[in-house]
N, C-alpha and C. Protein backbone atom coordinates (compact mmCIF):
# COMPACT_ATOMS: atom_id res chain seq x y z
N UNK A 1 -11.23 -1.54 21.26
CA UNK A 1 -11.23 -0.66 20.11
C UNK A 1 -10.35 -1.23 18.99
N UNK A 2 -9.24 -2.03 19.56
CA UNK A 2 -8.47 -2.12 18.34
C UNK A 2 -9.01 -3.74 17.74
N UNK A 3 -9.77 -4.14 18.62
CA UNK A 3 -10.53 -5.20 17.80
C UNK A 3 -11.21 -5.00 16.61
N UNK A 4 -12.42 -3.86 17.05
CA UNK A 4 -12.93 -3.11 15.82
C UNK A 4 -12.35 -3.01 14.79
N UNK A 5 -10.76 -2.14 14.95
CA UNK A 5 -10.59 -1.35 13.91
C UNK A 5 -10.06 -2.73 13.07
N UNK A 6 -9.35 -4.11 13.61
CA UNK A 6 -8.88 -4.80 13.09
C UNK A 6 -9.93 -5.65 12.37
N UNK A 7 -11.70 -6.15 12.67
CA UNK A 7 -12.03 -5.98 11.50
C UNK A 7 -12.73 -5.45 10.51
N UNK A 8 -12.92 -3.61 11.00
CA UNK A 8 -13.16 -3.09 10.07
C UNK A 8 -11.60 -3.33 9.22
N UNK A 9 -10.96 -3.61 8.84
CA UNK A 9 -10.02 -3.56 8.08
C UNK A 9 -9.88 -4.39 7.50
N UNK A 10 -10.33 -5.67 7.98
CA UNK A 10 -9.86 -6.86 7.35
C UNK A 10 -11.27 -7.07 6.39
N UNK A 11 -12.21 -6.34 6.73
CA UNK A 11 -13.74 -6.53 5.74
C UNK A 11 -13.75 -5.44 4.82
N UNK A 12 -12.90 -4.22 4.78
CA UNK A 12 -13.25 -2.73 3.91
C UNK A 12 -13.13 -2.67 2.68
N UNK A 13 -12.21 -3.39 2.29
CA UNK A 13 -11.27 -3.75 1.06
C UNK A 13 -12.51 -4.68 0.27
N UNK A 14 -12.88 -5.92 0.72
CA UNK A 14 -14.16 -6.63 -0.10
C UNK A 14 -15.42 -5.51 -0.25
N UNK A 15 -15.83 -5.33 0.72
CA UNK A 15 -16.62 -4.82 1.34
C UNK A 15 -16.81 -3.89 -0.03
N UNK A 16 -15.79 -3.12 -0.36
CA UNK A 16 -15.62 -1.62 -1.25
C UNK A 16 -16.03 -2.42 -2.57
N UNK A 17 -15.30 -3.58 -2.85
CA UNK A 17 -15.43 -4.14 -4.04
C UNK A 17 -16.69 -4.80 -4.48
N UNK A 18 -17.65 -5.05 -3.17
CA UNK A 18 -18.83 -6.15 -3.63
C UNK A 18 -19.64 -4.48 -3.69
N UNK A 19 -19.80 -3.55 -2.79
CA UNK A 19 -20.69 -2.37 -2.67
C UNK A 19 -20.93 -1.71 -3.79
N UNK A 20 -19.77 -1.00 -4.69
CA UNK A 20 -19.79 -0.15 -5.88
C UNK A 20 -20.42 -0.53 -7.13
N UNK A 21 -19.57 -1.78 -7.09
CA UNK A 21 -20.86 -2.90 -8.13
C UNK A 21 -22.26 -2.81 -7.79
N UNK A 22 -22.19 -3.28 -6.92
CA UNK A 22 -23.96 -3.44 -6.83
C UNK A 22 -24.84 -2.64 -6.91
N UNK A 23 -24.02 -1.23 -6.13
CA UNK A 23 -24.53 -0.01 -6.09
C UNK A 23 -25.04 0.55 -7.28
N UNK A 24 -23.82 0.44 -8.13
CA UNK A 24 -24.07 0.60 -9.34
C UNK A 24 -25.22 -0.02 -10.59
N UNK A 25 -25.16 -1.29 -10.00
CA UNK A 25 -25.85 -2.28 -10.75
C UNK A 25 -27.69 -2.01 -10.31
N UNK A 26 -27.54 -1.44 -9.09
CA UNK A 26 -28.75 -0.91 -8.99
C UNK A 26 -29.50 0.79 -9.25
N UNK A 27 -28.22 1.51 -9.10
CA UNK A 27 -29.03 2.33 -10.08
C UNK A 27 -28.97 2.87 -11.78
N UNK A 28 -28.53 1.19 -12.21
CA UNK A 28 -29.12 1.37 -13.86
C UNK A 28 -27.86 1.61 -14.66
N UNK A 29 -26.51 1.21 -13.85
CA UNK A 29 -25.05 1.55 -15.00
C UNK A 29 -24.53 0.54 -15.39
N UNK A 30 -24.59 0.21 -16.53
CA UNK A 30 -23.89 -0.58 -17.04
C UNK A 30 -22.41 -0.84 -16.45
N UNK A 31 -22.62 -2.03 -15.55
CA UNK A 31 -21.61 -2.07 -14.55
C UNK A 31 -20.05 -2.64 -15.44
N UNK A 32 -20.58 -3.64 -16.37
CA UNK A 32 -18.69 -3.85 -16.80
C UNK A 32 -18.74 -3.65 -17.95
N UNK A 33 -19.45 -2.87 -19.16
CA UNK A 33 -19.25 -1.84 -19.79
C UNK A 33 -18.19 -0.54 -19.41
N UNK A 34 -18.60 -0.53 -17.77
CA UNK A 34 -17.60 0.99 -17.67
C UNK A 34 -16.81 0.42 -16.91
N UNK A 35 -16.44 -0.66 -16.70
CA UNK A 35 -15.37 -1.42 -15.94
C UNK A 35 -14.40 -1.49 -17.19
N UNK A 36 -14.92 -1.88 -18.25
CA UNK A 36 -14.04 -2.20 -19.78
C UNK A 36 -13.98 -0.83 -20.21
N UNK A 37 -14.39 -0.12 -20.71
CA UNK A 37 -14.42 1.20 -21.23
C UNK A 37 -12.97 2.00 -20.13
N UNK A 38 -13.41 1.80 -18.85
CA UNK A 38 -12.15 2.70 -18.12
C UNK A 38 -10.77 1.77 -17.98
N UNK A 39 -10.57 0.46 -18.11
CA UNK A 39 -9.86 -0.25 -18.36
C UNK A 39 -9.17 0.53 -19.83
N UNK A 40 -9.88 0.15 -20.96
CA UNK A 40 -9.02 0.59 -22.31
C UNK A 40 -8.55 2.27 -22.00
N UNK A 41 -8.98 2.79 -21.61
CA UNK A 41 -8.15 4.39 -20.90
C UNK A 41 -7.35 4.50 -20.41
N UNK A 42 -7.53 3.27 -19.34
CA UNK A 42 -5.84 3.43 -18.55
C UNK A 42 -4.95 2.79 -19.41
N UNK A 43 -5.10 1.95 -20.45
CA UNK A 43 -4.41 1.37 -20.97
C UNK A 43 -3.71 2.27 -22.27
N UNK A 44 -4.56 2.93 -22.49
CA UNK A 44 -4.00 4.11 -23.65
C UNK A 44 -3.35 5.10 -22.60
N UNK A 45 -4.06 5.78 -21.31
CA UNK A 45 -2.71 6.40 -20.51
C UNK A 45 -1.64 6.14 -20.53
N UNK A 46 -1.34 4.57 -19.93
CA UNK A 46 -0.26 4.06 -19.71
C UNK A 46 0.72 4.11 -21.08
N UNK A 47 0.53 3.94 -21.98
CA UNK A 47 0.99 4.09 -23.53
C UNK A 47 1.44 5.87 -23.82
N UNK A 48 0.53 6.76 -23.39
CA UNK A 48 1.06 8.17 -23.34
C UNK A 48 1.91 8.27 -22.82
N UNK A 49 1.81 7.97 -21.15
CA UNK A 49 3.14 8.96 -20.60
C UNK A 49 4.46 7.51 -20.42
N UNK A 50 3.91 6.27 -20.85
CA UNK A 50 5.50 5.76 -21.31
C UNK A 50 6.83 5.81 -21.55
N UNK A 51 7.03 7.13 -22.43
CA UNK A 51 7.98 7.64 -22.83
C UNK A 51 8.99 8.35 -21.68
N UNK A 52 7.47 9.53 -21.29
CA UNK A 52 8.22 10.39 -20.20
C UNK A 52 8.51 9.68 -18.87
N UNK A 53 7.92 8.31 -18.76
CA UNK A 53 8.28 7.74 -17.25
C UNK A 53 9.86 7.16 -17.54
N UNK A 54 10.03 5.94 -18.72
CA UNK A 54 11.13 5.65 -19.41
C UNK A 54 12.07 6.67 -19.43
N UNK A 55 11.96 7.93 -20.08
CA UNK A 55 13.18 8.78 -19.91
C UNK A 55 13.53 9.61 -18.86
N UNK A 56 12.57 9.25 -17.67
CA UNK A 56 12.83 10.11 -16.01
C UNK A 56 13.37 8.70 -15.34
N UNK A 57 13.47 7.47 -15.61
CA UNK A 57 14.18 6.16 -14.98
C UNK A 57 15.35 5.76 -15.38
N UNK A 58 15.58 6.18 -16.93
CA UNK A 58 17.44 6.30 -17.50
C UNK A 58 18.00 7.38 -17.14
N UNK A 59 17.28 9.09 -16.92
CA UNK A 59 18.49 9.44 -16.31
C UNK A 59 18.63 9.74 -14.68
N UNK A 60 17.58 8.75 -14.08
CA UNK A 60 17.54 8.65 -12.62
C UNK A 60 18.87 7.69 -12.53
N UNK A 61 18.86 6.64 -13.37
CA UNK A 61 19.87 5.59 -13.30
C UNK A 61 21.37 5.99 -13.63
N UNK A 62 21.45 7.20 -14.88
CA UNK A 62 22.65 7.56 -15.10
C UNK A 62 23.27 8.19 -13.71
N UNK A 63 22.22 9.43 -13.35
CA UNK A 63 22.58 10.05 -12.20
C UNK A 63 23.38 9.36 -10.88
N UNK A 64 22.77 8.08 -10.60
CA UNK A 64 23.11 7.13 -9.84
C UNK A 64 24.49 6.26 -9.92
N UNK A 65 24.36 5.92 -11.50
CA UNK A 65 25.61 5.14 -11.95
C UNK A 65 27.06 5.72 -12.11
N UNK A 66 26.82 6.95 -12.47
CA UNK A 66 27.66 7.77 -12.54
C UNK A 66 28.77 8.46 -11.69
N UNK A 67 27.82 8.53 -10.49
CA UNK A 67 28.60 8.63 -9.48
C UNK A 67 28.28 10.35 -9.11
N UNK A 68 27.57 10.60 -9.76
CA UNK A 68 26.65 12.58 -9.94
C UNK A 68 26.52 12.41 -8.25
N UNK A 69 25.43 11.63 -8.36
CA UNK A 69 24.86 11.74 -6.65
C UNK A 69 25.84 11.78 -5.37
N UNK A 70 26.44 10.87 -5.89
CA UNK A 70 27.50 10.78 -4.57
C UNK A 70 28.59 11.92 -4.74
N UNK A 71 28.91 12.41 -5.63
CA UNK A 71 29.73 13.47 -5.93
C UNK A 71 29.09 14.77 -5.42
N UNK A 72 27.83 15.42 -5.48
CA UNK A 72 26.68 15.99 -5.59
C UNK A 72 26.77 16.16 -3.56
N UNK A 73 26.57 14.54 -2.97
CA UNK A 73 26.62 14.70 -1.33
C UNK A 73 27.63 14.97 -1.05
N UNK A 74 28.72 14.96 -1.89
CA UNK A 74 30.24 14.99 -1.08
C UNK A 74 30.26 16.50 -1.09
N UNK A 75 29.85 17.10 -2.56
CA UNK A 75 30.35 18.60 -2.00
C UNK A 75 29.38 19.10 -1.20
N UNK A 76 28.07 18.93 -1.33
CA UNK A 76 27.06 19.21 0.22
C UNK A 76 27.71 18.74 1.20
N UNK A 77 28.57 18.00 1.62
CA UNK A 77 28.79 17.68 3.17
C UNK A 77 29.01 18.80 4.10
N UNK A 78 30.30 19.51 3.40
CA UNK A 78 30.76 20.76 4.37
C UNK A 78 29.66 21.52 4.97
N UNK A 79 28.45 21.71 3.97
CA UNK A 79 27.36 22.74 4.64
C UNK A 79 26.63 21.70 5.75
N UNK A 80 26.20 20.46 4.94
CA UNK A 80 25.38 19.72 5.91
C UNK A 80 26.15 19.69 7.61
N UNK A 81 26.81 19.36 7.47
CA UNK A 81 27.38 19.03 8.53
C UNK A 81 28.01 20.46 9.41
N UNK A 82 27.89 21.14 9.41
CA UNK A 82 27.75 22.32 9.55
C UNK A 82 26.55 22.91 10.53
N UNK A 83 25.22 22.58 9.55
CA UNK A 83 24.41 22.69 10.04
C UNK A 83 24.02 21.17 10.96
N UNK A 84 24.85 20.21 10.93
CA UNK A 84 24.53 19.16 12.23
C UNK A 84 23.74 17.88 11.49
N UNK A 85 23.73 18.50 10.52
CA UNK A 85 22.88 17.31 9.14
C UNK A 85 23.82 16.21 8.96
N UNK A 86 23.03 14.83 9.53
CA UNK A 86 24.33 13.73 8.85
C UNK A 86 24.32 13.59 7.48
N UNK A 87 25.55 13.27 7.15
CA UNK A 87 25.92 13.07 5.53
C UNK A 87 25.33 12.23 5.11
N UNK A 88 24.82 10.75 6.02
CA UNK A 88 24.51 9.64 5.49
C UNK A 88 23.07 10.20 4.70
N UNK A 89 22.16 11.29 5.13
CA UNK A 89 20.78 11.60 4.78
C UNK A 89 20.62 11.94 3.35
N UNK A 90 22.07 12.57 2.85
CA UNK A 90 22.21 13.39 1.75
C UNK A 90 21.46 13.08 0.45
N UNK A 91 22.00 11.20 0.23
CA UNK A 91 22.19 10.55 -0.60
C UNK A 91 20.19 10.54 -0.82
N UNK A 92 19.43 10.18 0.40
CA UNK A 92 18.55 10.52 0.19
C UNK A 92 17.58 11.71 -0.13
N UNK A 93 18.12 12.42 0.63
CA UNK A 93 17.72 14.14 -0.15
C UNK A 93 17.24 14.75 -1.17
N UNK A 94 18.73 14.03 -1.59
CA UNK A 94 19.14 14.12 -3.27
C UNK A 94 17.96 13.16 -4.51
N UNK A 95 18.07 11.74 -4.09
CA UNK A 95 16.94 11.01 -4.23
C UNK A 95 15.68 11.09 -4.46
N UNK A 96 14.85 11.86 -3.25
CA UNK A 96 13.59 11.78 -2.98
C UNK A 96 13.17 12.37 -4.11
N UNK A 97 13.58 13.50 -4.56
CA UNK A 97 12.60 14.08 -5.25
C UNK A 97 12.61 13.29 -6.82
N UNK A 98 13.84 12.74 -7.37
CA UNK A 98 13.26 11.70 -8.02
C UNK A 98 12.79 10.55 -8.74
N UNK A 99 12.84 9.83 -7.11
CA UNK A 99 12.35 8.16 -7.71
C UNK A 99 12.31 7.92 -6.18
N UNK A 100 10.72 7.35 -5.80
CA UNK A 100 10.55 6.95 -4.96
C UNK A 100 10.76 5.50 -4.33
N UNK A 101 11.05 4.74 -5.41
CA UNK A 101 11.44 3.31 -5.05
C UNK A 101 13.04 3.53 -4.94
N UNK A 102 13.74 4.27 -6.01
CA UNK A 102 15.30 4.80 -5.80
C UNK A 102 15.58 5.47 -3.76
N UNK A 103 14.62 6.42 -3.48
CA UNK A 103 14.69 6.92 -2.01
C UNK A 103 14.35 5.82 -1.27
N UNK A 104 13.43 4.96 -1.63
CA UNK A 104 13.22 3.95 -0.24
C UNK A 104 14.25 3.10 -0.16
N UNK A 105 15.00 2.49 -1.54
CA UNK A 105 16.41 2.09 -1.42
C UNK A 105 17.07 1.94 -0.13
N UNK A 106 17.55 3.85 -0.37
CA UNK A 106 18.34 4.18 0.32
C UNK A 106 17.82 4.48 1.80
N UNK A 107 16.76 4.33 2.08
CA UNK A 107 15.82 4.50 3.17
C UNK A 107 15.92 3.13 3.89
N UNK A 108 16.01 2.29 3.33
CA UNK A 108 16.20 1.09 3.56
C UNK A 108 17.87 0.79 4.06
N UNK A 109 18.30 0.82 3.34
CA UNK A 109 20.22 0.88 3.44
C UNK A 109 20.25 1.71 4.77
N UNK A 110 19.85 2.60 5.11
CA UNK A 110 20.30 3.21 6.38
C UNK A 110 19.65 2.92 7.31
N UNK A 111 17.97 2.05 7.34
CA UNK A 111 17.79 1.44 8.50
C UNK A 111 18.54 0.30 8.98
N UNK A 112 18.63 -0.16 7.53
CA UNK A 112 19.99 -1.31 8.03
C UNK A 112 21.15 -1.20 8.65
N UNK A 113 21.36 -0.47 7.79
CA UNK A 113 22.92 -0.31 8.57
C UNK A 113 23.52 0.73 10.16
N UNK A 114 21.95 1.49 10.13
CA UNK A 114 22.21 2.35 11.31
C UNK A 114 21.19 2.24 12.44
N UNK A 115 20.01 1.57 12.13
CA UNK A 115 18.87 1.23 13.13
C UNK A 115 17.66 1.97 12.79
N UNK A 116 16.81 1.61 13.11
CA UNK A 116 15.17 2.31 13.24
C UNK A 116 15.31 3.36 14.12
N UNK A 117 15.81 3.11 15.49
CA UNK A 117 15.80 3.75 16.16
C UNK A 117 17.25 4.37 16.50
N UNK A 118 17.51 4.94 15.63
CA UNK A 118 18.97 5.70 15.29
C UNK A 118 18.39 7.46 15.24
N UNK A 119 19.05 8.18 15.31
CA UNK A 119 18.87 9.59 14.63
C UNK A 119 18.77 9.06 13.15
N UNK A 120 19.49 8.68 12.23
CA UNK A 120 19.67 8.58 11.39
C UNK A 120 18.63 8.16 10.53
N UNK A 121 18.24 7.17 11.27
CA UNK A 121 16.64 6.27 10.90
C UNK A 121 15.69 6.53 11.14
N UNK A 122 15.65 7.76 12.12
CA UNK A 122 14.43 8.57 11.93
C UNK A 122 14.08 9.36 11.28
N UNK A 123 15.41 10.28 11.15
CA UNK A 123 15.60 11.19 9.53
C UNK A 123 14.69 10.70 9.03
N UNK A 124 15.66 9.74 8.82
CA UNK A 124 15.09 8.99 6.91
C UNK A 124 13.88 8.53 7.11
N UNK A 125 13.48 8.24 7.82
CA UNK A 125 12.19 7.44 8.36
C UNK A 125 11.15 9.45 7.72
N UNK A 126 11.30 9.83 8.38
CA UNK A 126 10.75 11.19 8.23
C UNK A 126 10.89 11.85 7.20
N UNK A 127 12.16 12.05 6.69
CA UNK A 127 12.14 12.55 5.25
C UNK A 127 11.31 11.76 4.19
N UNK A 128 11.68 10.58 4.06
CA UNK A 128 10.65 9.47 3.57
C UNK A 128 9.66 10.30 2.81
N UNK A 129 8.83 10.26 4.51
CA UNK A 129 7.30 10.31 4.80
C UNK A 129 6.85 11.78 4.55
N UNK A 130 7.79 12.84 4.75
CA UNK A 130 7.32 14.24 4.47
C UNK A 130 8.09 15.11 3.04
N UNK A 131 8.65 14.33 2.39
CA UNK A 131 8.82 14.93 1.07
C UNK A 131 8.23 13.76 -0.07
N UNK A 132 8.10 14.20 -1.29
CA UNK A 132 7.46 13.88 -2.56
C UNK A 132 7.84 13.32 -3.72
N UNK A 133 8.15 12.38 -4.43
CA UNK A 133 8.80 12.51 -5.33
C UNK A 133 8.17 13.60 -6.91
N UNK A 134 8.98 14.71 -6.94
CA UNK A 134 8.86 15.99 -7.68
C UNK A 134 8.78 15.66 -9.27
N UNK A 135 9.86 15.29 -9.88
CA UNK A 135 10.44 14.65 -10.97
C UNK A 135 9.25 13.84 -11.39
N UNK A 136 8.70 12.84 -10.35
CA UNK A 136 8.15 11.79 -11.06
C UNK A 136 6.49 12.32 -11.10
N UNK A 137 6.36 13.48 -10.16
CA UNK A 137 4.96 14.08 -10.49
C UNK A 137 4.86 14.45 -11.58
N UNK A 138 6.01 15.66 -11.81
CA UNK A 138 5.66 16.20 -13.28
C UNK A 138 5.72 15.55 -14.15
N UNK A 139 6.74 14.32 -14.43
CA UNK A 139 6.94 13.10 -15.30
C UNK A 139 5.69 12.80 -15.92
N UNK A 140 5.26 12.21 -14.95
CA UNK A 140 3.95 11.39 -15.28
C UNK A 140 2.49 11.78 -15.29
N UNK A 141 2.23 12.85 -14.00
CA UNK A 141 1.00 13.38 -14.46
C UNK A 141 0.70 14.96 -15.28
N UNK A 142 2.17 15.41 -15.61
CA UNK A 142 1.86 16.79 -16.78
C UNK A 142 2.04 15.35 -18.33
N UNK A 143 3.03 14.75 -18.46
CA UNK A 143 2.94 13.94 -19.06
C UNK A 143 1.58 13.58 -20.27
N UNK A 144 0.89 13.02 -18.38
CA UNK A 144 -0.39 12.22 -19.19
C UNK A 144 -1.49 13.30 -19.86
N UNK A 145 -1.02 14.32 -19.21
CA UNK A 145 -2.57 15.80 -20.01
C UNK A 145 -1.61 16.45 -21.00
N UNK A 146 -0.41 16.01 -21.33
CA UNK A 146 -0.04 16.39 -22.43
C UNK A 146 1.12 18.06 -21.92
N UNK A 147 1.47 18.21 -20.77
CA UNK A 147 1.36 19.92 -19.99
C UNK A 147 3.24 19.54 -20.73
N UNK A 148 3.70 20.52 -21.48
CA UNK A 148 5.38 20.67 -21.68
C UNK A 148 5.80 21.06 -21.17
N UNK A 149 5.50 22.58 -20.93
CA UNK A 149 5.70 23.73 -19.76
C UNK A 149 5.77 23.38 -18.92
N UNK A 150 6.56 23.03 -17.60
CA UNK A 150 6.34 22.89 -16.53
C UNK A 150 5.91 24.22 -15.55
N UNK A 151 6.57 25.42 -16.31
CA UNK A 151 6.59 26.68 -15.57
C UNK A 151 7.16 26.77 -14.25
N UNK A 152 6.79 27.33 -13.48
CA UNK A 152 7.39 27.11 -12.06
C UNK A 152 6.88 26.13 -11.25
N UNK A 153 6.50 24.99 -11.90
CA UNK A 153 6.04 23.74 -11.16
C UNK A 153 7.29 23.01 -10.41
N UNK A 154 8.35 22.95 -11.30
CA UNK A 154 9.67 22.35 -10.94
C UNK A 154 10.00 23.48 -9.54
N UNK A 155 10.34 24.25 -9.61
CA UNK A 155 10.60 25.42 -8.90
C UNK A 155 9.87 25.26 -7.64
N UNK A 156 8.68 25.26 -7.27
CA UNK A 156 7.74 24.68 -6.59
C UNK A 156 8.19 23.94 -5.76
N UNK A 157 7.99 22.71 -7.00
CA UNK A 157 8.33 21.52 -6.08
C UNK A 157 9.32 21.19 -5.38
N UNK A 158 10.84 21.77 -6.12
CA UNK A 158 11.82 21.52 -5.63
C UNK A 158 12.13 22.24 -4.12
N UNK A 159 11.44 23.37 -4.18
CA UNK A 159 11.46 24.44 -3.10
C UNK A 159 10.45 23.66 -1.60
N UNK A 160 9.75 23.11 -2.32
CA UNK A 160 8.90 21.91 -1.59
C UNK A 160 9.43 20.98 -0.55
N UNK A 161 10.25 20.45 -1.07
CA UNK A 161 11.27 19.41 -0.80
C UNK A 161 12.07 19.69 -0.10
N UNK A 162 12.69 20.86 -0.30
CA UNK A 162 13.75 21.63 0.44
C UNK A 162 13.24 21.89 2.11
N UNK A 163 12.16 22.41 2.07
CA UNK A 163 11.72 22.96 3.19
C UNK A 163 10.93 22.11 4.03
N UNK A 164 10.46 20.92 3.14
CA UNK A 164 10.29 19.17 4.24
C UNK A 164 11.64 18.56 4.46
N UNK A 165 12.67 19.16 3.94
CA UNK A 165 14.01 18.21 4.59
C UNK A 165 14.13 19.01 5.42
N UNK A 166 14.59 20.20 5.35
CA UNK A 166 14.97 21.06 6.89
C UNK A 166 13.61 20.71 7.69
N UNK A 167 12.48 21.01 7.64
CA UNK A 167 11.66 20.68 8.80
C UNK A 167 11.94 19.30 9.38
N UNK A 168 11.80 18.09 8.57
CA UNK A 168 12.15 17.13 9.12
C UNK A 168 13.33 16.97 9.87
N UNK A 169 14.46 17.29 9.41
CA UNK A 169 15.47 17.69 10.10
C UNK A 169 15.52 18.35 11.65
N UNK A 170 15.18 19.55 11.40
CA UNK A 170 14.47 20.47 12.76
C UNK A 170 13.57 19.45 13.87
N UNK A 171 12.09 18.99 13.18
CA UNK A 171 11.48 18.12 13.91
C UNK A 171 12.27 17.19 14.79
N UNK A 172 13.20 15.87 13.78
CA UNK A 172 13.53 15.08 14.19
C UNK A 172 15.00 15.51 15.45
N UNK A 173 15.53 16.52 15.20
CA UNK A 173 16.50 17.20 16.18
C UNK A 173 15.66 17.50 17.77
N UNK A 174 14.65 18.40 17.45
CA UNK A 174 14.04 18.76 18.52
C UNK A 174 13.39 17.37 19.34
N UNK A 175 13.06 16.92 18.25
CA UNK A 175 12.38 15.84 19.50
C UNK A 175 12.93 14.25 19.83
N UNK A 176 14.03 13.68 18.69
CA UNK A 176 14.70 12.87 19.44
C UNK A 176 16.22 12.95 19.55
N UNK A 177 16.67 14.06 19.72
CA UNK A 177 17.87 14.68 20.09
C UNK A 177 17.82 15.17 21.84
């Protein structure tokens, strides 16, 4: 079986790329007309929400540089730890929701320094994988449709996040604790 799946996998990827074309090319669409046409779109997207990605990555960076975050886990410790939460997770916590290359960072930093197969590195391994980055949703895709309001989207999300860290938490307690 895992022969199969290894090369359906290694053929899916061409496979997708020679099919749609052709597919296309046979029933009558101007195949790189709308290859160019959706090209110049993303390219004017990318030019819209510019701004708002740029000003959600300076004050991801201030937050960071500043010393907010780590100040931010220090006074969370007392509760975390409390509830049995290592401190080291915090920094990511805090993170995830927003900048996902900023969380894998630190996702990274603690497999290093504490193991894959650590409590610690499974956390993170899990938090990772079951929270979102929030910030950079609304950033970029209310952004690109133009949405100001976030309304209770932030609220949402953040509440989102919250309740994939304690589960993950919970999960990763119950089952490799």
């Amino acid at each position: 079986m895992s022969e199969i799946m290894l090369a359906i996998s290694k053929y899916a990827i061409p496979f997708i790329l020679i099919f749609i074309p052709l597919y296309a090319y046979i029933k009558g669409v101007p195949v790189y007309e709308s290859f160019v046409a959706g090209a110049a779109e993303g390219l004017k997207l990318a030019v819209k929400i510019l701004p708002f990605l740029l000003g959600m990555l300076v004050a991801i960076s201030v937050f960071r540089a500043s010393g907010a975050m780590a100040g931010l886990a220090a006074v969370l410790a007392p509760v975390t730890e409390f509830f049995g939460i290592p401190a080291e997770v915090m920094p990511l916590a805090l993170m995830r929701p927003l900048s996902g290359s900023g969380a894998l960072a630190i996702t990274a930093d603690l497999l290093n320094a504490y193991g894959a197969d650590s409590f610690i590195g499974r956390l993170a391994s899990t938090i990772q994988g079951s929270t979102d980055t929030t910030f950079y949703i609304l950033t970029v895709y209310f952004g690109a449709v133009g949405i100001k309001k976030y309304r209770h989207a932030l609220l949402v999300g953040l509440c989102a996040d919250f309740i994939s860290f304690v589960t993950a938490f919970l999960i990763c307690r119950a089952v490799f604790l």
